[in-house]
C-alpha atoms as a PDB file:
ATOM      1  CA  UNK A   1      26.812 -29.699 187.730  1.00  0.00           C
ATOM      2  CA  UNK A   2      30.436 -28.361 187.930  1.00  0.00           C
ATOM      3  CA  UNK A   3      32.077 -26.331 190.557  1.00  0.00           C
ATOM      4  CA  UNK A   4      33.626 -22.599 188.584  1.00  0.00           C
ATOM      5  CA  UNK A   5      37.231 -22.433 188.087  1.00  0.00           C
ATOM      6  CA  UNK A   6      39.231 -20.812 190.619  1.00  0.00           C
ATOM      7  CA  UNK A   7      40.097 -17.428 190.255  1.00  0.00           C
ATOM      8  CA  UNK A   8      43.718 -17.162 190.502  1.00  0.00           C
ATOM      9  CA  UNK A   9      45.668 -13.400 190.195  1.00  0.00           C
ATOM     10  CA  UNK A  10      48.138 -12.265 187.191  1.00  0.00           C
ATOM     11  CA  UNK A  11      50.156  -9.769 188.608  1.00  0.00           C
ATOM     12  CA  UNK A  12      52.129  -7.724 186.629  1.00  0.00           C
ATOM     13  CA  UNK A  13      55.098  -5.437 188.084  1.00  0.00           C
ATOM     14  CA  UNK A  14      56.138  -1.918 186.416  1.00  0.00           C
ATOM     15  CA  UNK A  15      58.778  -0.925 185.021  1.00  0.00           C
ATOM     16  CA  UNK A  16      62.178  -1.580 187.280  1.00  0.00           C
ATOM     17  CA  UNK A  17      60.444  -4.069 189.302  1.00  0.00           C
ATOM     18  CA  UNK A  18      60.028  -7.772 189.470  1.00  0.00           C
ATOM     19  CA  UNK A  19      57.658 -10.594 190.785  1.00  0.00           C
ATOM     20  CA  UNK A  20      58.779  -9.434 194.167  1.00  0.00           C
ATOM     21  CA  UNK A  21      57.320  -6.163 194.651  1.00  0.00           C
ATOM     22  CA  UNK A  22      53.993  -8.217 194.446  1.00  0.00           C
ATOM     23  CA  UNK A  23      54.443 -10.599 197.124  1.00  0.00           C
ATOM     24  CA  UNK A  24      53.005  -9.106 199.994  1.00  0.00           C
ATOM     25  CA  UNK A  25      49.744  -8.605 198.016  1.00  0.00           C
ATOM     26  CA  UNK A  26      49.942 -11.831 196.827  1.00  0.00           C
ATOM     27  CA  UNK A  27      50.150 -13.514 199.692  1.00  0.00           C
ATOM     28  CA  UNK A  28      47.084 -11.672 201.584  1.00  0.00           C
ATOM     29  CA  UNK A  29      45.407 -12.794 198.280  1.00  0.00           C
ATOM     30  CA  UNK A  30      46.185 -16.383 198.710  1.00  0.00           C
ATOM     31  CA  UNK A  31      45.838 -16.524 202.309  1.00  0.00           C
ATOM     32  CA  UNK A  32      42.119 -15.463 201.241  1.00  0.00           C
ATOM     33  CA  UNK A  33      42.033 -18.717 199.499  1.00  0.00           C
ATOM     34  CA  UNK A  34      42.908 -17.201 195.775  1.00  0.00           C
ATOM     35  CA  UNK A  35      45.519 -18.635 193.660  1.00  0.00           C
ATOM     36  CA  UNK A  36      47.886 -15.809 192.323  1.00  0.00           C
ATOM     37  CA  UNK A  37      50.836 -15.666 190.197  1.00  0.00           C
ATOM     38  CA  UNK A  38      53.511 -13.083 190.403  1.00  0.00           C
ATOM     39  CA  UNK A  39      55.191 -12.625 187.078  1.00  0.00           C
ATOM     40  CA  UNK A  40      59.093 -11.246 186.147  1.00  0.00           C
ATOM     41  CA  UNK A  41      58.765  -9.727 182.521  1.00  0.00           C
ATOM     42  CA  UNK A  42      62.276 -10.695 180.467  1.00  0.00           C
ATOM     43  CA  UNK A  43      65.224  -8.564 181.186  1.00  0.00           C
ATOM     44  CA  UNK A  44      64.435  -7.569 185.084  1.00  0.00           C
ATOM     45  CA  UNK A  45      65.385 -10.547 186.743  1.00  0.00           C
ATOM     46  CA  UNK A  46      69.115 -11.308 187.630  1.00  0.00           C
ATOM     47  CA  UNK A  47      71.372 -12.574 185.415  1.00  0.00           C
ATOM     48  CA  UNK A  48      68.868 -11.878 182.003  1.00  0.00           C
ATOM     49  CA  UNK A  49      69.993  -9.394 179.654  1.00  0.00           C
ATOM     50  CA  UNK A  50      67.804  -6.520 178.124  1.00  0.00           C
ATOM     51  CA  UNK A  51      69.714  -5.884 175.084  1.00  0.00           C
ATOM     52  CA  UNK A  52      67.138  -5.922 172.394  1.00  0.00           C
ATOM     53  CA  UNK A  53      64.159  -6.789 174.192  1.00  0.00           C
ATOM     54  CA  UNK A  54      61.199  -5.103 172.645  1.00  0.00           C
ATOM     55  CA  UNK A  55      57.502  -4.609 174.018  1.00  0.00           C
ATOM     56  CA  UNK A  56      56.335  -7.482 172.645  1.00  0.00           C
ATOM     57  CA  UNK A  57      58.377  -9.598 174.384  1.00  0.00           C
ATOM     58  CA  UNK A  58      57.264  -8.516 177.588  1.00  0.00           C
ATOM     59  CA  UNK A  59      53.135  -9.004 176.149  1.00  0.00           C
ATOM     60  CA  UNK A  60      54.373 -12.898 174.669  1.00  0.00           C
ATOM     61  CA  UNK A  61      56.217 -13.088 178.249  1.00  0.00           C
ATOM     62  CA  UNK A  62      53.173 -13.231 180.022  1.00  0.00           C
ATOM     63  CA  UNK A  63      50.848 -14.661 177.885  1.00  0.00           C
ATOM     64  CA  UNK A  64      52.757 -17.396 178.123  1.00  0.00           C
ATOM     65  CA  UNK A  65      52.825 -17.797 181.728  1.00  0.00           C
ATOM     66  CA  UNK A  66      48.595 -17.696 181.371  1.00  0.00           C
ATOM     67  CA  UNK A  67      48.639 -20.392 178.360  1.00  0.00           C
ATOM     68  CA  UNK A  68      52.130 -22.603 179.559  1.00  0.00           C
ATOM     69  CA  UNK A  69      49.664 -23.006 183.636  1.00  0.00           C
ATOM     70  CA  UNK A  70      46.504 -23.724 181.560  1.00  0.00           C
ATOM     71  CA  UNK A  71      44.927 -20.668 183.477  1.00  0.00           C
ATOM     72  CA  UNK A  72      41.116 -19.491 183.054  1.00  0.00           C
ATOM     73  CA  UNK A  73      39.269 -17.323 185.311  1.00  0.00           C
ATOM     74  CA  UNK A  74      42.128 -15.090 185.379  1.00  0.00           C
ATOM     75  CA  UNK A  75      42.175 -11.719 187.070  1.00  0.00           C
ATOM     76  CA  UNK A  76      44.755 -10.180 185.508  1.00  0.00           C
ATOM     77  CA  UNK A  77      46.782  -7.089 186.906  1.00  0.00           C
ATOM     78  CA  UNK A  78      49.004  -4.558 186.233  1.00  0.00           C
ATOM     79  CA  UNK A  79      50.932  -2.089 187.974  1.00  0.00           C
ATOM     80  CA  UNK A  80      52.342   1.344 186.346  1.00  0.00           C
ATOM     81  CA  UNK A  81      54.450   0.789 183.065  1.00  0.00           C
ATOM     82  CA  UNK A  82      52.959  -2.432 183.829  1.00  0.00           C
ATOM     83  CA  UNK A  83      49.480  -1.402 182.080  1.00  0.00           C
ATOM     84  CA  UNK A  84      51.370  -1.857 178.951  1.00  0.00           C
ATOM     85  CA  UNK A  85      52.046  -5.497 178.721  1.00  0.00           C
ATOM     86  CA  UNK A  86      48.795  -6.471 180.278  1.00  0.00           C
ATOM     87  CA  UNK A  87      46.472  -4.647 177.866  1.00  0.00           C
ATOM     88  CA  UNK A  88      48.434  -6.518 175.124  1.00  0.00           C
ATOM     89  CA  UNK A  89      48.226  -9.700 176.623  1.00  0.00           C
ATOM     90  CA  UNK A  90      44.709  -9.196 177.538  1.00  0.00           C
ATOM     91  CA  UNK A  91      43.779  -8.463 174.050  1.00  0.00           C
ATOM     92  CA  UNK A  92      44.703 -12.504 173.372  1.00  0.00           C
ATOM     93  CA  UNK A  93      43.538 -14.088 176.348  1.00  0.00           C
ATOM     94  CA  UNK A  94      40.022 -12.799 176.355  1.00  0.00           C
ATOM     95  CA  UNK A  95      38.642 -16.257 176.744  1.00  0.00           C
ATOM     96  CA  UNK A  96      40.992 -16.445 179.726  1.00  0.00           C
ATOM     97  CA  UNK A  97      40.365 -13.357 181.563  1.00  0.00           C
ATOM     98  CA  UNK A  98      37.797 -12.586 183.415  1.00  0.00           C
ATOM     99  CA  UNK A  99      38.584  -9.105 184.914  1.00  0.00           C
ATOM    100  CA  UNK A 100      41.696  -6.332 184.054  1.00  0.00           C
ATOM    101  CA  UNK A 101      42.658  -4.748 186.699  1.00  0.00           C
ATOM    102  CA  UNK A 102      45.535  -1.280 186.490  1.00  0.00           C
ATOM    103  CA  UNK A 103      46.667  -0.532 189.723  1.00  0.00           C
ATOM    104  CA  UNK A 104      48.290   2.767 189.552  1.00  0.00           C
ATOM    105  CA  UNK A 105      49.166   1.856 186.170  1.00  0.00           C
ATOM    106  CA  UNK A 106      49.085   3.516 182.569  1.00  0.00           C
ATOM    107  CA  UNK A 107      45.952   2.750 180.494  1.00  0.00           C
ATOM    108  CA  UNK A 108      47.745   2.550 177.125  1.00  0.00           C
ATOM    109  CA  UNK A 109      46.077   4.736 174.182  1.00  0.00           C
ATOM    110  CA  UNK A 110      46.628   3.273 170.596  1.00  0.00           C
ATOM    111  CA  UNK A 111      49.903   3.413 168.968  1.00  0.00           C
ATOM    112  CA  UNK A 112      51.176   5.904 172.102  1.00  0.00           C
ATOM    113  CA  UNK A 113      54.427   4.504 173.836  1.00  0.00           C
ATOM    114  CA  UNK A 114      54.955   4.907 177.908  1.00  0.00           C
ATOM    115  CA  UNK A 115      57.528   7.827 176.505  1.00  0.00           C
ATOM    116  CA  UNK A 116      55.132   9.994 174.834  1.00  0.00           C
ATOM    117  CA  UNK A 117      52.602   9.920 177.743  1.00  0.00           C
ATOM    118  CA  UNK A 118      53.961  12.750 179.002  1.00  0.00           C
ATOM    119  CA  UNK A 119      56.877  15.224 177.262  1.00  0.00           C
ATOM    120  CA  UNK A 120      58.974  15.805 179.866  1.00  0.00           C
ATOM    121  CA  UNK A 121      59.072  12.270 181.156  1.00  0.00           C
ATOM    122  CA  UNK A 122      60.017  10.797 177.664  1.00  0.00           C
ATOM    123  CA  UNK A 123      62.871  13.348 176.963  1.00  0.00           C
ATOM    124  CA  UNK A 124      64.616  11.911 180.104  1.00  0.00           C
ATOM    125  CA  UNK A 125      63.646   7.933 179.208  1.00  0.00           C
ATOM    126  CA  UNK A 126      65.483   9.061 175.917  1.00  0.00           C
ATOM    127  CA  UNK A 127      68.237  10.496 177.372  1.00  0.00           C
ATOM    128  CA  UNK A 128      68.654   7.937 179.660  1.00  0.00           C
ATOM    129  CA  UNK A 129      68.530   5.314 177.063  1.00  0.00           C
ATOM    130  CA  UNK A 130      71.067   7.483 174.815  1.00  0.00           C
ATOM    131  CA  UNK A 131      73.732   7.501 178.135  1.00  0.00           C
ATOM    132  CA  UNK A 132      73.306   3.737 178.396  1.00  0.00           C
ATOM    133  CA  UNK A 133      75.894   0.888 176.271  1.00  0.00           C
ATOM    134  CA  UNK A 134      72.782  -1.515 176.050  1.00  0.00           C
ATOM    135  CA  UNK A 135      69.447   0.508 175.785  1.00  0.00           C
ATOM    136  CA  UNK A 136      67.935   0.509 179.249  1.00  0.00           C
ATOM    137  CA  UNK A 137      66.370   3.230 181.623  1.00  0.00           C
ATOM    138  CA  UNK A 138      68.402   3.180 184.883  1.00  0.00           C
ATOM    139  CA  UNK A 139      66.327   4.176 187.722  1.00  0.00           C
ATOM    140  CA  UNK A 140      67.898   6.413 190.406  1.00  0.00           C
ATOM    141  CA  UNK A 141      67.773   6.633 194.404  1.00  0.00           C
ATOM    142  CA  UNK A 142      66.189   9.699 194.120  1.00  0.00           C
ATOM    143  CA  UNK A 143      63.624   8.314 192.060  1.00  0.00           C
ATOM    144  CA  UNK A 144      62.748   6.036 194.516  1.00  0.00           C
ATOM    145  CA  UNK A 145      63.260   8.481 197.275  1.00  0.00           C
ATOM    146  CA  UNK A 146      61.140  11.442 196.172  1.00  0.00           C
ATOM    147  CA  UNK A 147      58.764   9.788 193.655  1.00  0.00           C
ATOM    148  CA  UNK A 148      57.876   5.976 194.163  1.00  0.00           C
ATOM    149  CA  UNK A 149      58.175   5.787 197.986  1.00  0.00           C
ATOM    150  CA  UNK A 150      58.014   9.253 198.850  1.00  0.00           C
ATOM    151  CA  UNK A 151      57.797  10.333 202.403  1.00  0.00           C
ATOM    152  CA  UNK A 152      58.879   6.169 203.694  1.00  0.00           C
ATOM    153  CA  UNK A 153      62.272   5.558 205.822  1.00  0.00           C
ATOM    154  CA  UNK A 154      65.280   5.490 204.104  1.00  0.00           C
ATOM    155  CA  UNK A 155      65.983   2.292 204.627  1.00  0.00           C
ATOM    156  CA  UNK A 156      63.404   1.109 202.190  1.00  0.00           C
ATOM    157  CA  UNK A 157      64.380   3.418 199.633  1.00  0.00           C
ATOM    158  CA  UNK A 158      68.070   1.940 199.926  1.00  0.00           C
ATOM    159  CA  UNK A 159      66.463  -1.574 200.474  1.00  0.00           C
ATOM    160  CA  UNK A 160      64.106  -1.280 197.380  1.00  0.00           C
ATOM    161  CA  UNK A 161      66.284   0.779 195.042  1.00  0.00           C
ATOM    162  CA  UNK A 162      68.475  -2.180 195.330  1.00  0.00           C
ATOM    163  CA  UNK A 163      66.238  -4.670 194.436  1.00  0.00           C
ATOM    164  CA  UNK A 164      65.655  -2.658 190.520  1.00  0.00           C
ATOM    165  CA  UNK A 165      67.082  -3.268 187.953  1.00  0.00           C
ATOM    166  CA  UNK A 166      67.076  -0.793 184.741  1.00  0.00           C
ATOM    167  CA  UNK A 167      64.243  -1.219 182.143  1.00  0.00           C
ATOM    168  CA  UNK A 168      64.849  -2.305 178.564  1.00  0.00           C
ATOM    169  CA  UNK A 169      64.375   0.831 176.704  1.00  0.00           C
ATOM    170  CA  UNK A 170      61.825  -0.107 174.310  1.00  0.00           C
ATOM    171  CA  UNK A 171      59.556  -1.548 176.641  1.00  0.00           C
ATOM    172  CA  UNK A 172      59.191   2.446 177.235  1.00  0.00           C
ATOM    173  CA  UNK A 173      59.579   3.375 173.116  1.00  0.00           C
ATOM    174  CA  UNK A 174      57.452   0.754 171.432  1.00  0.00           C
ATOM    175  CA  UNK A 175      53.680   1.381 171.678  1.00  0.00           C
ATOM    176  CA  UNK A 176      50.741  -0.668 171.597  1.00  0.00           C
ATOM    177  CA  UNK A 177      48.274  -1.138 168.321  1.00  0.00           C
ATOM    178  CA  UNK A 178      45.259  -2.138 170.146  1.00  0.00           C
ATOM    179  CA  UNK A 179      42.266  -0.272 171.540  1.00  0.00           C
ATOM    180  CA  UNK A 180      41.806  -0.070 175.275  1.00  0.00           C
ATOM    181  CA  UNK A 181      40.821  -3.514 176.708  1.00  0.00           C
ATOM    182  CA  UNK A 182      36.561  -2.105 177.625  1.00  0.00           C
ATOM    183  CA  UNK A 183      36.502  -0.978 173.772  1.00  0.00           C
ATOM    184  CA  UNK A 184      37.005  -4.481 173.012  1.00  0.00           C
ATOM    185  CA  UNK A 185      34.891  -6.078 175.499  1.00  0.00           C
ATOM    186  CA  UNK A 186      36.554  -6.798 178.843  1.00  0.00           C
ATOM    187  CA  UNK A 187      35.585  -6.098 181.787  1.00  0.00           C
ATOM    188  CA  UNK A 188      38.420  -3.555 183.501  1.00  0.00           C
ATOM    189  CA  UNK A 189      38.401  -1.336 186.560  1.00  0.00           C
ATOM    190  CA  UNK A 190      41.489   1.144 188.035  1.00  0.00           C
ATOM    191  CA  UNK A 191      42.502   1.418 191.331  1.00  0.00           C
ATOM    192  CA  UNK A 192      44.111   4.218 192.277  1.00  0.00           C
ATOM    193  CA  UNK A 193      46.731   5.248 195.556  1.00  0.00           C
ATOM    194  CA  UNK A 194      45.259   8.506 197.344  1.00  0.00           C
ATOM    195  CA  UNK A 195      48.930   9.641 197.169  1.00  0.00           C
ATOM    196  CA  UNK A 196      50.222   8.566 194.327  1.00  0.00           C
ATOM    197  CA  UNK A 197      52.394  10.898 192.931  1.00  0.00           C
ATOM    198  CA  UNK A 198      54.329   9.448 190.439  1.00  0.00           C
ATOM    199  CA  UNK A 199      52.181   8.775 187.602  1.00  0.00           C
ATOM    200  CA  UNK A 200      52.650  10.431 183.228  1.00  0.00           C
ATOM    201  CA  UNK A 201      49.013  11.421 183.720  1.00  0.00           C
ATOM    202  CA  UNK A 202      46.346  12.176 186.966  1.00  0.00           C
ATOM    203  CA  UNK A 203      44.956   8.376 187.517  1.00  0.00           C
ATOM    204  CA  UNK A 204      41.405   9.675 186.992  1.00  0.00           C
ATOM    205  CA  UNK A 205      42.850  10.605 183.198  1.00  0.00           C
ATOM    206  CA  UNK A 206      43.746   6.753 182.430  1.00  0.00           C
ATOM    207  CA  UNK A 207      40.541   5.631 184.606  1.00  0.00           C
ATOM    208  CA  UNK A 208      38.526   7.290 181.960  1.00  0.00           C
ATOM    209  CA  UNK A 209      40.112   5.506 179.361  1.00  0.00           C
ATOM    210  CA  UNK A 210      38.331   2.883 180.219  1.00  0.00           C
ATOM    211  CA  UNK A 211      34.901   4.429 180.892  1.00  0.00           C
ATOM    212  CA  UNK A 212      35.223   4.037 184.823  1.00  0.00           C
ATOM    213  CA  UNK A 213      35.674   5.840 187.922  1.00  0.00           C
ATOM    214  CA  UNK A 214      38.683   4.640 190.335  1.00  0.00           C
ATOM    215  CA  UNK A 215      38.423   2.911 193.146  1.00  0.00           C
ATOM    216  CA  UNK A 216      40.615   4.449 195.797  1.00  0.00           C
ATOM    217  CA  UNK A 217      43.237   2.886 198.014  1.00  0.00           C
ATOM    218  CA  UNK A 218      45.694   4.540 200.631  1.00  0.00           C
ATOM    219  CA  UNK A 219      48.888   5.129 200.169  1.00  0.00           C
ATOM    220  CA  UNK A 220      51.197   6.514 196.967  1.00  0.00           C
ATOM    221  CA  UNK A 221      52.927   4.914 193.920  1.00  0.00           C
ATOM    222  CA  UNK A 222      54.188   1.577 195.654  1.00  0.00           C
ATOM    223  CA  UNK A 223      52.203   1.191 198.223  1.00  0.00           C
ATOM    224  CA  UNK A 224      51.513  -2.473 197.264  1.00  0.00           C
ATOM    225  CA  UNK A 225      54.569  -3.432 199.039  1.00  0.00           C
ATOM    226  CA  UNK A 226      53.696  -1.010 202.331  1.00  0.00           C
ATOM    227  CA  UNK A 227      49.834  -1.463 201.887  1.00  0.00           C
ATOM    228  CA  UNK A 228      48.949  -5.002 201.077  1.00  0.00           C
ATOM    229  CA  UNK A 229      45.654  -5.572 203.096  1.00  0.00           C
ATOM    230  CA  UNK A 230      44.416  -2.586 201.140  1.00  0.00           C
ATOM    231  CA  UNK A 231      45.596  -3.445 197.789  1.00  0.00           C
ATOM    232  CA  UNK A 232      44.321  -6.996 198.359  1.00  0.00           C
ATOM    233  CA  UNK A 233      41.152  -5.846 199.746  1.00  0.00           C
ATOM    234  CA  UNK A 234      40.710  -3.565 196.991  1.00  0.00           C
ATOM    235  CA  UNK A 235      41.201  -6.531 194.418  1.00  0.00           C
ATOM    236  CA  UNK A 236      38.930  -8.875 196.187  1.00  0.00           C
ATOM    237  CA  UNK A 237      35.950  -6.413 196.221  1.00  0.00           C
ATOM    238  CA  UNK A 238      36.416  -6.866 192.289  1.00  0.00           C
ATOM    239  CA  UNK A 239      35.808 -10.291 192.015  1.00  0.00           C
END
């Protein structure tokens, strides 16, 4: 009789961010004995450019880091704009995956792009990605300051708005043609920050999407870099 493949983590950043913002989960999960990978979608990573990256690029991105490793028994995680790539990628590795997880994250509907989610949030993506020479969505310190880590020191506003870098803009524009990941069989859950402020929609909204309640964690929009234990803990309980 054979032993079950390791579980090992997918985590997926959101939009501005890279593998970095989940290392401190990641490494509470591993020091629980899990494997997990922390994945940089193309274009938000140093030195990459994000002239005419599209959505899909970001879904083949990490499908490819599942397929290239050989991974099954994946749990596979997303976090805000981050919802997006993972419920395309999901979609193709359903003999891979074993659990979705969205983590303060957008439940994509159908053919509905991160900018329509919410009116006044897409006119500024648009704007922003009108003011910009090569199509991205700059994020701002004030972003950071009043919306993703509101009410933490300023130093880690400076010390995280400087590790962003702006978000190709149709990874915000293009839209997904696939039905939520439950419709087509997966197993999904949403965990949700008691603060979070910051998403298009209430989390409870996007939890429904997918025919669950939310499980609840401390803490607001980023709080898996300030809150690790609990977003860990919160993963593990999945399993």
């Amino acid at each position: 009789m054979g032993t079950a493949p390791e579980t090992t983590f997918v985590l997926v950043p959101g939009a501005w961010l890279g593998a970095w913002s989940w290392h401190p989960v990641a490494r509470v999960l591993r020091e629980h004995g899990h494997r997990a990978l922390t994945v940089t979608v193309p274009g938000l990573s140093y030195g990459s450019s994000p002239v005419g990256l599209r959505l899909r690029d970001a879904v083949d991105h990490v499908v490819g880091e599942v397929v290239d490793r050989d991974l099954t028994n994946v749990v596979l995680v997303g976090h805000s704009w981050g919802g997006y790539p993972v419920t395309g990628a999901a979609h193709r590795l359903a003999d891979r995956v074993r659990h979705v997880v969205y983590y303060n994250a957008v439940v994509p509907e159908r053919g509905v792009s991160m900018a329509e989610e919410n009116e006044a949030y897409g006119a500024l993506i648009r704007e922003s990605i009108a003011a910009t020479s090569d199509g991205t969505v700059p994020l701002t310190l004030d972003a950071v300051r009043y919306g993703l880590l509101q009410g933490e020191p300023e130093e880690m506003h400076e010390l995280v708005f400087g590790l962003t870098l702006p978000q190709p803009g149709r990874y915000m524009t293009d839209a997904l043609e696939v039905p939520s990941v439950t419709e087509a069989g997966l197993d999904a859950s949403y965990v949700l920050g008691t603060d979070d402020t910051s998403l298009a929609r209430p989390g409870t909204e996007f939890a429904a999407r997918l025919g669950v309640e939310p499980h609840m964690v401390p803490g607001g929009h980023m709080a898996l870099l300030n809150h690790p234990e609990d977003i860990a803990t919160a993963l593990l309980k999945l399993l």
